[in-house]
N, C-alpha and C. Protein backbone atom coordinates (compact mmCIF):
# COMPACT_ATOMS: atom_id res chain seq x y z
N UNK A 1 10.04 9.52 -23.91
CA UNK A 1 10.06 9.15 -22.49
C UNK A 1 9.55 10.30 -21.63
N UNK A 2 10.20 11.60 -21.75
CA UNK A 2 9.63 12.90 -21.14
C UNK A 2 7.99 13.08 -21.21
N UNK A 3 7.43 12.22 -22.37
CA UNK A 3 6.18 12.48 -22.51
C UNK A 3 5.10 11.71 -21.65
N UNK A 4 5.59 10.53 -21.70
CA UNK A 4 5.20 9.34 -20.58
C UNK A 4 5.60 10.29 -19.06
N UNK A 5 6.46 10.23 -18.75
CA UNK A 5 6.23 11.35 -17.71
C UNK A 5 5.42 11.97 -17.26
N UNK A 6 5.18 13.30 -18.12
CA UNK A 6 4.28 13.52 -18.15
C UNK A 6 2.79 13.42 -17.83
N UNK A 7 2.39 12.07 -18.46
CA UNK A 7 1.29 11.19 -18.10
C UNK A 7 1.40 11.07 -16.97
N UNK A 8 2.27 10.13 -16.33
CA UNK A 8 1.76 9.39 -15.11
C UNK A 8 2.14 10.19 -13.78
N UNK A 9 1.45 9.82 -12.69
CA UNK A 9 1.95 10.60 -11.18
C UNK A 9 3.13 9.64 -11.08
N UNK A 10 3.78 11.04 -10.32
CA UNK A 10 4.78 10.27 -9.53
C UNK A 10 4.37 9.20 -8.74
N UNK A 11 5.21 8.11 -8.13
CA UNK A 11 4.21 6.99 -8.00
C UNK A 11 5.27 6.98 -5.75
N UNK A 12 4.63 6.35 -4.93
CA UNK A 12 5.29 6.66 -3.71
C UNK A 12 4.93 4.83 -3.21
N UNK A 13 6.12 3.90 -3.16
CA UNK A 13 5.71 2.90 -2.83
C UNK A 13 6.01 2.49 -1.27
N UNK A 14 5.42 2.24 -0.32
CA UNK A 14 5.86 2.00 1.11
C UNK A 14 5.07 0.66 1.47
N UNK A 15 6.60 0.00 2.07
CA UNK A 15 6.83 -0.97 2.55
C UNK A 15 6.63 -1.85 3.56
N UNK A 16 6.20 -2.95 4.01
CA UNK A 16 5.59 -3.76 4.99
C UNK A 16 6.59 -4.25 6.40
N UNK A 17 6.11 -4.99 7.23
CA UNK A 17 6.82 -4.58 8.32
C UNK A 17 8.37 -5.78 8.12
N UNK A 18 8.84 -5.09 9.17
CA UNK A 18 10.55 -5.85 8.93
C UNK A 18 10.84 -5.14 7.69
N UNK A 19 10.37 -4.95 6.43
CA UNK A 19 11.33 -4.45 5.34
C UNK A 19 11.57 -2.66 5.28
N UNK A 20 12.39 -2.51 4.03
CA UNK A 20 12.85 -1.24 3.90
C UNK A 20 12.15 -1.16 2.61
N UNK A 21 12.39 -0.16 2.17
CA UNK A 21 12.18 0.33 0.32
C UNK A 21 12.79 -0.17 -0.24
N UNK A 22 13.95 -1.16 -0.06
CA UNK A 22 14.57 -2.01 -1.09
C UNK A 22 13.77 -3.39 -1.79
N UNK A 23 12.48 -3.33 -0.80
CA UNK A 23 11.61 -4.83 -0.83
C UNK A 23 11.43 -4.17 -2.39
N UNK A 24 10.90 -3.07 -2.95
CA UNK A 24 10.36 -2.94 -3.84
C UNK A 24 11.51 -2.67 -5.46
N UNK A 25 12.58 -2.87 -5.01
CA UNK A 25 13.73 -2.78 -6.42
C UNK A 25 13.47 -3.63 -7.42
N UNK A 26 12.60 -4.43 -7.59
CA UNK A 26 12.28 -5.57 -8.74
C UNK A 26 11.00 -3.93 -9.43
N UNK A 27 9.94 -4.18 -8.19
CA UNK A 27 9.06 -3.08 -9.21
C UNK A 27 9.35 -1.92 -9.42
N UNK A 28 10.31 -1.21 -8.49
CA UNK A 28 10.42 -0.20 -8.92
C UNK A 28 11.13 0.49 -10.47
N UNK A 29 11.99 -0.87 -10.67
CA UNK A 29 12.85 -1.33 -12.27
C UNK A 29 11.81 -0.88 -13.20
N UNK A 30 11.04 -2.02 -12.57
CA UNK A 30 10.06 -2.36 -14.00
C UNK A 30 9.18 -0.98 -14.25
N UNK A 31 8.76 -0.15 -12.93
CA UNK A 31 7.72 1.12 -13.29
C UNK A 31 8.74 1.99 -13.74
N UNK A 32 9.94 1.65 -13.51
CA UNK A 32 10.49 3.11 -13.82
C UNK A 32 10.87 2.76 -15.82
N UNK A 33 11.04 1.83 -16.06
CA UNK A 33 11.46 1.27 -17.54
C UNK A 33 10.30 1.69 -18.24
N UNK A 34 9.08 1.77 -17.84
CA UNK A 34 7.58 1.75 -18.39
C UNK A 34 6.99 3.61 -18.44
N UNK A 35 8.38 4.70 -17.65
CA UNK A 35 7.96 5.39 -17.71
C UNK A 35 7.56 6.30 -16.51
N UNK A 36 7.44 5.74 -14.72
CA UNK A 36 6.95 6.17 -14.06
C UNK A 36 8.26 7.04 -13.24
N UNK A 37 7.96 7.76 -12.15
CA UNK A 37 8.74 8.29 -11.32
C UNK A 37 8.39 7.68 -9.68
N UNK A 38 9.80 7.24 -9.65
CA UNK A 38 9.43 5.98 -8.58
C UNK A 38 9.97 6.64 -7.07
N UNK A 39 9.09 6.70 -6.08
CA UNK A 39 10.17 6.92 -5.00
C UNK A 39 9.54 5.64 -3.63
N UNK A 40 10.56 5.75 -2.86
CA UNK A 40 10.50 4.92 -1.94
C UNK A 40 10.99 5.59 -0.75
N UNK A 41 10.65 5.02 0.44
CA UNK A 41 10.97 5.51 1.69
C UNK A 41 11.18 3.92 2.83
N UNK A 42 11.85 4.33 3.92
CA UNK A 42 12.37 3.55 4.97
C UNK A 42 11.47 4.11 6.32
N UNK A 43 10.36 3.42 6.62
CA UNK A 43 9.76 3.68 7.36
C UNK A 43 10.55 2.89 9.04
N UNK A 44 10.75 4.17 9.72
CA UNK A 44 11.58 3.54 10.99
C UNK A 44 10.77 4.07 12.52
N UNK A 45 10.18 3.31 13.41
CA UNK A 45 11.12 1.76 13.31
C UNK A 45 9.91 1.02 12.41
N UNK A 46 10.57 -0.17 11.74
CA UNK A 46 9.77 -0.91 10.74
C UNK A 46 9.16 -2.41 11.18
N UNK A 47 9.15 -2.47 12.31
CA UNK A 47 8.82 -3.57 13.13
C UNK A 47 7.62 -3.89 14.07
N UNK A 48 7.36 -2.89 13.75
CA UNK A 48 5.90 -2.46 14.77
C UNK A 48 5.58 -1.94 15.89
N UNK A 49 6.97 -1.67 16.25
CA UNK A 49 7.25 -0.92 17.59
C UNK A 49 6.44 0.42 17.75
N UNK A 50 5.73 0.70 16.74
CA UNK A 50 4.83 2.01 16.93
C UNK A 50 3.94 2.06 16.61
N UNK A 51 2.81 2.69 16.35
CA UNK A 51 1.42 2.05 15.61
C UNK A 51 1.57 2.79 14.27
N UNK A 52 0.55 2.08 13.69
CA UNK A 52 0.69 2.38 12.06
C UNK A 52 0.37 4.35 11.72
N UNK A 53 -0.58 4.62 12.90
CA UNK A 53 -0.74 5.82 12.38
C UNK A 53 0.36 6.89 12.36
N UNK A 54 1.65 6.35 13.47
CA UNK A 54 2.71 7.12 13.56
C UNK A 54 3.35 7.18 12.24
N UNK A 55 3.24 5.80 11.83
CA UNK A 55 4.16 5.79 10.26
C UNK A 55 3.73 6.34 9.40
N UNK A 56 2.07 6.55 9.28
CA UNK A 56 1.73 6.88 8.39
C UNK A 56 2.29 8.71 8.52
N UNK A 57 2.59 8.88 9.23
CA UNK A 57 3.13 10.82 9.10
C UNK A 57 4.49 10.63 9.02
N UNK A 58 4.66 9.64 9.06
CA UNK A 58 6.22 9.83 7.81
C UNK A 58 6.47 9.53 6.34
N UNK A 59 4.82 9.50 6.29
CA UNK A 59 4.26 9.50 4.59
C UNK A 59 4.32 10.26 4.22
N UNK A 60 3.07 10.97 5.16
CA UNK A 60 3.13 12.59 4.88
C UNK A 60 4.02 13.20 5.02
N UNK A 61 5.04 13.11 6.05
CA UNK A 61 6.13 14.03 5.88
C UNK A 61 7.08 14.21 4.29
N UNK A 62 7.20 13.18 4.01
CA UNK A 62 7.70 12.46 3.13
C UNK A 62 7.40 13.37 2.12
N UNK A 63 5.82 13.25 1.29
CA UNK A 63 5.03 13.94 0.48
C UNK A 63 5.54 15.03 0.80
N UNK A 64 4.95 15.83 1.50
CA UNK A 64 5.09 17.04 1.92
C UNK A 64 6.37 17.99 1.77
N UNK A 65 7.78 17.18 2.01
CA UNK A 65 8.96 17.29 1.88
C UNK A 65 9.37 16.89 0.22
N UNK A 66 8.87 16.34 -0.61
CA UNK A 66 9.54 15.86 -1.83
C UNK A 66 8.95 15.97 -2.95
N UNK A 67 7.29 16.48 -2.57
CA UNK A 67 6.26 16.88 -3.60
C UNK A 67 6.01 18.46 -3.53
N UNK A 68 5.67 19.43 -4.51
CA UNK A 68 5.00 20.45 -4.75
C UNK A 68 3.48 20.01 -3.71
N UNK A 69 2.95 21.58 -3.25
CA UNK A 69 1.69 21.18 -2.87
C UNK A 69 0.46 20.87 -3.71
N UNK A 70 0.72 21.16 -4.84
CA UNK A 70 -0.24 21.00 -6.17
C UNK A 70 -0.06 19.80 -6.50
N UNK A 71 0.92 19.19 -6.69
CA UNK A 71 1.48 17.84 -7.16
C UNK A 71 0.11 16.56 -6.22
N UNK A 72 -0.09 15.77 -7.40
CA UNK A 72 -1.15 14.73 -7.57
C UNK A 72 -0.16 13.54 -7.31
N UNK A 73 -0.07 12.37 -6.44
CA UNK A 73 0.53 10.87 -7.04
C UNK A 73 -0.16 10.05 -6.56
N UNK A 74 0.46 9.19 -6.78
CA UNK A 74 -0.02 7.57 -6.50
C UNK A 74 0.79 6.80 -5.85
N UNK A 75 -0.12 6.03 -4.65
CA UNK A 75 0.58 5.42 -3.84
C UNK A 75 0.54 3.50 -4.18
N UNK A 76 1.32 2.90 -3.69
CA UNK A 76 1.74 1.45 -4.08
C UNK A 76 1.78 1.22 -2.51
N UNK A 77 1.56 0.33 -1.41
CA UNK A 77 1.35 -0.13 -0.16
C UNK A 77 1.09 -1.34 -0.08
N UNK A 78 2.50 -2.12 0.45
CA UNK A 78 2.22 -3.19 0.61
C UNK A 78 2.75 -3.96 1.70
N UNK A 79 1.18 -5.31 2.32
CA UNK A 79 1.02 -5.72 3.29
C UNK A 79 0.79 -4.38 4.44
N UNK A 80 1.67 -4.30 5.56
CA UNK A 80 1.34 -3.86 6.31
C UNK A 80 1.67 -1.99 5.53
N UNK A 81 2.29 -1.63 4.97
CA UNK A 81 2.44 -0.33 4.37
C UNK A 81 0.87 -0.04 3.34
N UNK A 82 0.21 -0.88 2.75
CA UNK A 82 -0.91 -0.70 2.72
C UNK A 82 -2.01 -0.15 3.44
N UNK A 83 -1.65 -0.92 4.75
CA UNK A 83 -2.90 -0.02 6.10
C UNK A 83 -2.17 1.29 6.52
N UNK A 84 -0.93 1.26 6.61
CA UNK A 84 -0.04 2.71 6.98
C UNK A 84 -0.61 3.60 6.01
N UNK A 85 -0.82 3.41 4.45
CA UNK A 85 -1.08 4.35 3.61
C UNK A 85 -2.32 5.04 3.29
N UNK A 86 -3.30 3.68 3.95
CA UNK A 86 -4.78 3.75 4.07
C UNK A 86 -5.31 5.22 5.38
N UNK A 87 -3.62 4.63 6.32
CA UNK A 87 -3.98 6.15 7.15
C UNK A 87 -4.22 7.24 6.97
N UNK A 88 -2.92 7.66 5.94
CA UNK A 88 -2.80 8.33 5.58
C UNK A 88 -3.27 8.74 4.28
N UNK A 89 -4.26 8.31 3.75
CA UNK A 89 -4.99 8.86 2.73
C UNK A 89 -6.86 9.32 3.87
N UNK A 90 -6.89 8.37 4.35
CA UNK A 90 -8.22 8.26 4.94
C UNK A 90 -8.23 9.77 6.36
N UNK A 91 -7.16 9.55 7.27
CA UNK A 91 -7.11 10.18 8.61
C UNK A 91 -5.68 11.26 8.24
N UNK A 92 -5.07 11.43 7.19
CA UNK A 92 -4.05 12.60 7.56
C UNK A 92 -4.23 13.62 6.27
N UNK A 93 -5.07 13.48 5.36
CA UNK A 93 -5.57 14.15 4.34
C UNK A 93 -5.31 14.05 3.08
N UNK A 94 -4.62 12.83 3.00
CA UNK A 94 -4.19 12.62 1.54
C UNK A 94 -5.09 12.18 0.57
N UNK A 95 -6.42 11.94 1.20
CA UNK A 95 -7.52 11.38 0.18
C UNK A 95 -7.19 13.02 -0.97
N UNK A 96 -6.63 14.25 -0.58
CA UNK A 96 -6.58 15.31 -1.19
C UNK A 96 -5.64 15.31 -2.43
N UNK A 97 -4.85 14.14 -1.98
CA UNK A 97 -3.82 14.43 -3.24
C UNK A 97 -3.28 13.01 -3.81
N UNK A 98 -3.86 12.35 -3.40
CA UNK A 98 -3.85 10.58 -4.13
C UNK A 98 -4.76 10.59 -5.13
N UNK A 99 -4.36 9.92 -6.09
CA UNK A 99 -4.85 9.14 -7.37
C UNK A 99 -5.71 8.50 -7.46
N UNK A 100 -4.44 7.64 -7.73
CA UNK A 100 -4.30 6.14 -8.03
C UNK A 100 -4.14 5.51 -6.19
N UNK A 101 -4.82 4.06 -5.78
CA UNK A 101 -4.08 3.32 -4.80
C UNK A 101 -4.00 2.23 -4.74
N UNK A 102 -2.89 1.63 -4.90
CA UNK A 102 -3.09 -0.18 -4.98
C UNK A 102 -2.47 -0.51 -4.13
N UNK A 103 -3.29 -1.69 -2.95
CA UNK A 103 -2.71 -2.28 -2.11
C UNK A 103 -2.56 -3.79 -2.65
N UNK A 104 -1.34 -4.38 -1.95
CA UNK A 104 -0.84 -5.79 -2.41
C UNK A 104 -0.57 -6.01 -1.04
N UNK A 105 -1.83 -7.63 -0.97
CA UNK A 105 -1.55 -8.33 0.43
C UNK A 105 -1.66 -7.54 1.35
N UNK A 106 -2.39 -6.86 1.71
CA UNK A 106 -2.44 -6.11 2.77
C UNK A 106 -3.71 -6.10 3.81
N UNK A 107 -3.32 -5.97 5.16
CA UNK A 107 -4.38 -7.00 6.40
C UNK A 107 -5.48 -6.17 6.50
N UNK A 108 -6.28 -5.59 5.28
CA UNK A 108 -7.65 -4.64 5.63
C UNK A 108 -8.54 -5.03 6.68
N UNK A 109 -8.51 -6.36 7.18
CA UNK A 109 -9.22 -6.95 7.87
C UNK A 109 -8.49 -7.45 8.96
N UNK A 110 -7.49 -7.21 9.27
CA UNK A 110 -6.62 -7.92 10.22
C UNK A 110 -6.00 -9.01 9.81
N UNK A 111 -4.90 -9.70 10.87
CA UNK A 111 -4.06 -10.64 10.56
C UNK A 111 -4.36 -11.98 11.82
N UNK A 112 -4.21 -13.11 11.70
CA UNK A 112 -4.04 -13.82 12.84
C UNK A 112 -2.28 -14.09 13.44
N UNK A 113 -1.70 -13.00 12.31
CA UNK A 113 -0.31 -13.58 12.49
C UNK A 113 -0.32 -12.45 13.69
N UNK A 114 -0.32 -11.24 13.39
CA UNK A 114 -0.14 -10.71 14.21
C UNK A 114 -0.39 -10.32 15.34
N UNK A 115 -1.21 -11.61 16.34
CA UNK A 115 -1.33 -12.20 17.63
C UNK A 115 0.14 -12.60 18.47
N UNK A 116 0.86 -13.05 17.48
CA UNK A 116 2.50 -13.32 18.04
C UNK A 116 3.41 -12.21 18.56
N UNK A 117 2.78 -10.64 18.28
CA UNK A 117 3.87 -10.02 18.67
C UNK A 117 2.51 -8.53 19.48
N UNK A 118 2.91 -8.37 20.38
CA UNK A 118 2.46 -7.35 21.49
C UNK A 118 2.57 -6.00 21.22
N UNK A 119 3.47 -5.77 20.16
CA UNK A 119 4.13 -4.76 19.60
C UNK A 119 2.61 -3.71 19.23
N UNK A 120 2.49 -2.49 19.50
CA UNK A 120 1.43 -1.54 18.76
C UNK A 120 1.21 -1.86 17.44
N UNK A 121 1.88 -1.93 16.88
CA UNK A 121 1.56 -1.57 15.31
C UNK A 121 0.81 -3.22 14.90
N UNK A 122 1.60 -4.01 15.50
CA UNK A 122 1.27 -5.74 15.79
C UNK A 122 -0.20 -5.55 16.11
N UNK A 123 -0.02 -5.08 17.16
CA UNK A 123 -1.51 -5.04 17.97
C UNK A 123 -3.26 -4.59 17.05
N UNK A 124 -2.78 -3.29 16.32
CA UNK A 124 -3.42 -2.59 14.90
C UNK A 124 -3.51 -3.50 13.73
N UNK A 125 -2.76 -4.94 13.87
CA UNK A 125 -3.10 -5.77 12.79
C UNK A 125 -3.69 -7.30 12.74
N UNK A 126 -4.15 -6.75 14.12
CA UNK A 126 -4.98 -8.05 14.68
C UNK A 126 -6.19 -7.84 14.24
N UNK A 127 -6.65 -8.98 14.10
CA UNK A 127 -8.18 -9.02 13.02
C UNK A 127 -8.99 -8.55 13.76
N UNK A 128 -9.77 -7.58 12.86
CA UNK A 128 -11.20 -6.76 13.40
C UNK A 128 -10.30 -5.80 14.58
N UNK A 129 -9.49 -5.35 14.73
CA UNK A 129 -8.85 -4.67 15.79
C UNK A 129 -9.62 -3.35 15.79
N UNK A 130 -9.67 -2.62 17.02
CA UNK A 130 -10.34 -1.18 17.34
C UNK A 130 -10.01 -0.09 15.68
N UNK A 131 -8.40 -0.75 15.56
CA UNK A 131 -7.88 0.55 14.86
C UNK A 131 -8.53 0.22 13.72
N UNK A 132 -8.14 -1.01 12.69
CA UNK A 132 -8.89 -1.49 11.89
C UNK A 132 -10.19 -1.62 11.36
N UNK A 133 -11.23 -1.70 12.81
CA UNK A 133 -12.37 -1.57 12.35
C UNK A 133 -13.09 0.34 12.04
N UNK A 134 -12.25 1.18 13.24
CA UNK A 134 -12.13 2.60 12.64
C UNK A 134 -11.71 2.73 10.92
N UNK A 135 -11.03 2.48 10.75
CA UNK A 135 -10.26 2.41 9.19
C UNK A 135 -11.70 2.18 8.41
N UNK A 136 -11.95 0.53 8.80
CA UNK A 136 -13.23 -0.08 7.97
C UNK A 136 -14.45 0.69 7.95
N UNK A 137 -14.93 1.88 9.12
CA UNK A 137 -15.91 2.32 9.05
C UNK A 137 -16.40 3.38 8.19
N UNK A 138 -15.10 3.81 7.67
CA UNK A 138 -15.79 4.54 6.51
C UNK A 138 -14.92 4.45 5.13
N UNK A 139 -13.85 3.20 4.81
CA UNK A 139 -13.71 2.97 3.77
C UNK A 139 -14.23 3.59 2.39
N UNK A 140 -15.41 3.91 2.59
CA UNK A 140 -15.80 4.02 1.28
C UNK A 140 -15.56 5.22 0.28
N UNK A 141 -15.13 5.84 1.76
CA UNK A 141 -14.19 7.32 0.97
C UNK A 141 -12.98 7.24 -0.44
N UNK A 142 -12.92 5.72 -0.13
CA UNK A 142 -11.69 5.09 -0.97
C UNK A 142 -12.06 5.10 -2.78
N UNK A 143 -14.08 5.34 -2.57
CA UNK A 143 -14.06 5.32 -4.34
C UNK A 143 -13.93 6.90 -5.10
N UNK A 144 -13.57 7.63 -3.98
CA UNK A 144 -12.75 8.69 -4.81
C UNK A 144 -12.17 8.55 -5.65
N UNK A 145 -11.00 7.44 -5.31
CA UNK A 145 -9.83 7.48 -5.89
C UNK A 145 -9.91 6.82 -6.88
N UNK A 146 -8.75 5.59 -7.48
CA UNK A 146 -8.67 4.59 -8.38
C UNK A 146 -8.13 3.88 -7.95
N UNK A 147 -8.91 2.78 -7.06
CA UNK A 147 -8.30 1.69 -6.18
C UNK A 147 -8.44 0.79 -5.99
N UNK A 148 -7.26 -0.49 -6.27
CA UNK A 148 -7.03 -1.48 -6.48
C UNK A 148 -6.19 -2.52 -5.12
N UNK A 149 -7.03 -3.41 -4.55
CA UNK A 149 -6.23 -4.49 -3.86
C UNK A 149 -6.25 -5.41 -5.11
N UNK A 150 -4.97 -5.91 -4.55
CA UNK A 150 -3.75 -7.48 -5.41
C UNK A 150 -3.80 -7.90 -4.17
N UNK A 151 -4.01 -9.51 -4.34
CA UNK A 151 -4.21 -10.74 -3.27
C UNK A 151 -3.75 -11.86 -3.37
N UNK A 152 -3.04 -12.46 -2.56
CA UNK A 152 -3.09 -14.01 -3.11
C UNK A 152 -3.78 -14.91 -2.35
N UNK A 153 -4.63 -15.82 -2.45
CA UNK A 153 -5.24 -17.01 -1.87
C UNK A 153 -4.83 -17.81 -0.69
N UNK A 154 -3.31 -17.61 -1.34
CA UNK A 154 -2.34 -18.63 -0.63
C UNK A 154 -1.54 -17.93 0.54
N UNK A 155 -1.96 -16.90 0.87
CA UNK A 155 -0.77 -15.80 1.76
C UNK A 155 -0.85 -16.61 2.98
N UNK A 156 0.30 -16.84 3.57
CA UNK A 156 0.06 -17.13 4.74
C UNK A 156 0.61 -15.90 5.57
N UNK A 157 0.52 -14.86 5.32
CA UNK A 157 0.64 -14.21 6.45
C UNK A 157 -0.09 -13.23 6.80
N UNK A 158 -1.06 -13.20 5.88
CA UNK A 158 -2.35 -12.51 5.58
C UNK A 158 -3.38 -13.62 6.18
N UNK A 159 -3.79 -13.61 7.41
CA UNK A 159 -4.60 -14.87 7.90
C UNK A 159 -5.59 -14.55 8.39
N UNK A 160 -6.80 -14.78 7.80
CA UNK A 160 -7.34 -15.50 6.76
C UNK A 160 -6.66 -14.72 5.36
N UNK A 161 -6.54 -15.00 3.99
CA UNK A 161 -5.91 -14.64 2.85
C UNK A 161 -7.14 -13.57 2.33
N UNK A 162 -8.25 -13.98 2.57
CA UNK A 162 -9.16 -13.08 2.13
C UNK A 162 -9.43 -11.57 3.02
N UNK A 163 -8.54 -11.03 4.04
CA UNK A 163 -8.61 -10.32 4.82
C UNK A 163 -8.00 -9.12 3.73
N UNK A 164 -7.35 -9.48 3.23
CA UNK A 164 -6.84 -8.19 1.85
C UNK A 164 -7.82 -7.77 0.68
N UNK A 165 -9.21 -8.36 0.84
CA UNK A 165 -10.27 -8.10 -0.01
C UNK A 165 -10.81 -6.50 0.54
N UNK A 166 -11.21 -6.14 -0.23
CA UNK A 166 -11.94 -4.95 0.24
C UNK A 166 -14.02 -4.48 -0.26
N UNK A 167 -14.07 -4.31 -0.51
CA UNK A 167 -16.01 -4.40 -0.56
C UNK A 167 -15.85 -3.20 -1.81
N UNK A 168 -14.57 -1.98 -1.96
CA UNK A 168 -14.98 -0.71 -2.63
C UNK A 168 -13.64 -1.60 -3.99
N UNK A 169 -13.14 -0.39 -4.83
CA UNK A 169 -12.81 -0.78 -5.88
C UNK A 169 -12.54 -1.66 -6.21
N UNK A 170 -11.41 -2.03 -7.29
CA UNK A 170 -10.87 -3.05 -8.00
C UNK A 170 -10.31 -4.39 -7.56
N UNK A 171 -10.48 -5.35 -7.62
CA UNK A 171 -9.47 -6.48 -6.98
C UNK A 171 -8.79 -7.31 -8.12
N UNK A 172 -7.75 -7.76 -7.83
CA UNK A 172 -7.15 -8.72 -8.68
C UNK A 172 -6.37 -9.98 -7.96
N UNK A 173 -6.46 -10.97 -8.22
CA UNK A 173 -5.84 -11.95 -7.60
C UNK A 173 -4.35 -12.92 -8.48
N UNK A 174 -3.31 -12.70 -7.65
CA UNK A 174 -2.02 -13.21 -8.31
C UNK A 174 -2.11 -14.63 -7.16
N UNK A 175 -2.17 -15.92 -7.89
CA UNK A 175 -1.70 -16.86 -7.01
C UNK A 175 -0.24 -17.78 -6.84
N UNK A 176 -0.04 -16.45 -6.05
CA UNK A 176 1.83 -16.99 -5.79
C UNK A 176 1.71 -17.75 -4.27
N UNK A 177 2.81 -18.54 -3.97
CA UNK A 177 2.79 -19.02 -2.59
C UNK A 177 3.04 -18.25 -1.98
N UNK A 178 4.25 -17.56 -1.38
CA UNK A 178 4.80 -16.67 -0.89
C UNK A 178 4.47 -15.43 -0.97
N UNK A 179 3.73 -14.59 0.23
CA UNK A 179 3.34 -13.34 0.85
C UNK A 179 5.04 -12.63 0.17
N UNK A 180 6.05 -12.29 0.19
CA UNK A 180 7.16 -11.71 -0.45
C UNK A 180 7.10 -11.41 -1.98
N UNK A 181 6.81 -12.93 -2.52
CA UNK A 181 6.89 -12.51 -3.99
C UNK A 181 5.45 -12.34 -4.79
N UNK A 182 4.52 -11.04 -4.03
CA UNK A 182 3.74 -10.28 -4.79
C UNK A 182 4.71 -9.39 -5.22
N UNK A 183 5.82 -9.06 -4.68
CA UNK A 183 6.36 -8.15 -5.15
C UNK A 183 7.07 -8.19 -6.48
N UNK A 184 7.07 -9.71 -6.75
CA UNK A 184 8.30 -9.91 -8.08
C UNK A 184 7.53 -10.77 -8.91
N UNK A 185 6.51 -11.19 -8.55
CA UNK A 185 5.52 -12.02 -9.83
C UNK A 185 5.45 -11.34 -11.01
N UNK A 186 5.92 -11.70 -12.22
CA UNK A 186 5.16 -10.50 -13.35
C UNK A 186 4.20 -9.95 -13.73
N UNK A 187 3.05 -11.22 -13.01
CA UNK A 187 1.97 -11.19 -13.25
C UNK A 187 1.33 -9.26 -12.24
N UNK A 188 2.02 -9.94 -10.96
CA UNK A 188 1.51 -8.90 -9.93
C UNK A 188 2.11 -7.31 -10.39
N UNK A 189 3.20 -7.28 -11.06
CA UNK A 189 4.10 -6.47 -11.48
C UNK A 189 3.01 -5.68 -13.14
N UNK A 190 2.74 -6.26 -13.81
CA UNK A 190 1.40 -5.84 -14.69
C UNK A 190 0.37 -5.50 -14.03
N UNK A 191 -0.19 -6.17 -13.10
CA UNK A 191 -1.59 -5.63 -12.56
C UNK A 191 -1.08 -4.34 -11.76
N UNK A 192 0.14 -4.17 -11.28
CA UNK A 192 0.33 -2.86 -10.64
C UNK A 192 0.50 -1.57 -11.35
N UNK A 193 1.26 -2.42 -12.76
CA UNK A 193 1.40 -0.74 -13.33
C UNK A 193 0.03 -0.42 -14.50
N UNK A 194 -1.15 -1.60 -14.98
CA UNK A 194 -2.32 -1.65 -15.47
C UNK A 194 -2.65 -0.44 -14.58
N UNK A 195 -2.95 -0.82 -12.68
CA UNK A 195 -3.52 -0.20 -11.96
C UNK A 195 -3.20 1.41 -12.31
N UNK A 196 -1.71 1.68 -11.82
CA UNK A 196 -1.04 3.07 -12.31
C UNK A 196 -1.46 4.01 -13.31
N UNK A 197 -1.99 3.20 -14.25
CA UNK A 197 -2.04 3.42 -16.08
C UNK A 197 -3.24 3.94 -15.69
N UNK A 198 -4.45 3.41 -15.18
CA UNK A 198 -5.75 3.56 -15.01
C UNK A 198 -6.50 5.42 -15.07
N UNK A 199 -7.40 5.38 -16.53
CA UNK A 199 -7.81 6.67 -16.53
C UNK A 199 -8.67 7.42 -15.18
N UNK A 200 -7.90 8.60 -14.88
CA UNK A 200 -9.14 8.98 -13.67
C UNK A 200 -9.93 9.71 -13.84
């Protein structure tokens, strides 16, 4: 087991809006049974009351506070913690010390849901939004890494569903109904830790 260790980065999974780090206790089971070192964080406030780039420096803080500065990991981001993480690999410097990145369901392209709420971070996940299309303009920094969007067809809260596609690495598609249970599909739960596993 120490040796598997070894192998893999510590892995940092952050969470979508309304939830905590508990959204992720199904995968975090399963990565940690397989070998990984799992951490999670409570991004506050988690509702959108702030814009994503604020959250994203409580990524970094996070890192910064719980990692060596040498230390390499891999991030897991999902739905709206996906674009938070995208910040923070792309605009706060973590393209320096990320891996691996797999986003699940997450609004690369904006949301139509999030027209319902006025909220900043709401506002950053409106389709084609100022902040979003900044993000999109230079994406491509992303084939540094080893990076993987997970999608489902059927998301409804990902609107349009194909807004979680991305143009640079890997994609995989889990077709579950429910935007929630990417998190607990087995299927999605293999393609995440495949992703993890992935030689760099």
């Amino acid at each position: 087991m120490n040796t598997e260790n070894q192998q893999h980065n510590p892995v940092l999974l952050i969470h979508g809006i309304d939830d905590t780090g508990s959204v992720f206790n199904t995968m975090a089971g399963y990565l940690r049974q397989r070998g990984w070192s799992v951490h999670t964080l409570d991004l506050v406030p988690n509702n959108g009351a702030v814009g994503l780039d604020e959250l994203a420096k409580q990524v970094e803080y996070y890192i910064t506070s719980n990692f060596a500065p040498a230390q390499t990991l891999d991030l897991v981001g999902f739905s709206m913690g996906g674009i938070v993480s995208r910040y923070y690999i792309q605009r706060l410097g973590g393209i320096n010390r990320v891996q691996r990145f797999v986003t699940i369901a997450s609004p690369h392209y904006g949301t139509a849901v999030a027209y319902a709420s006025r909220r900043p971070g709401c506002v950053q996940m409106r389709t084609n939004s100022a902040f979003l299309k900044d993000l999109n303009s230079d994406a491509a920094m992303l084939k540094q890494l080893s990076f993987t969007s997970i999608w489902t067809p059927y998301d409804l809260m990902i609107v349009p569903a194909n807004s979680s596609q991305m143009p640079v690495g890997r994609e995989a598609t889990v077709p579950v109904a429910l935007h929630p249970w990417m998190l607990k599909d087995s299927r999605s739960l293999a393609m995440v830790a495949a992703a993890l596993a992935a030689p760099i």
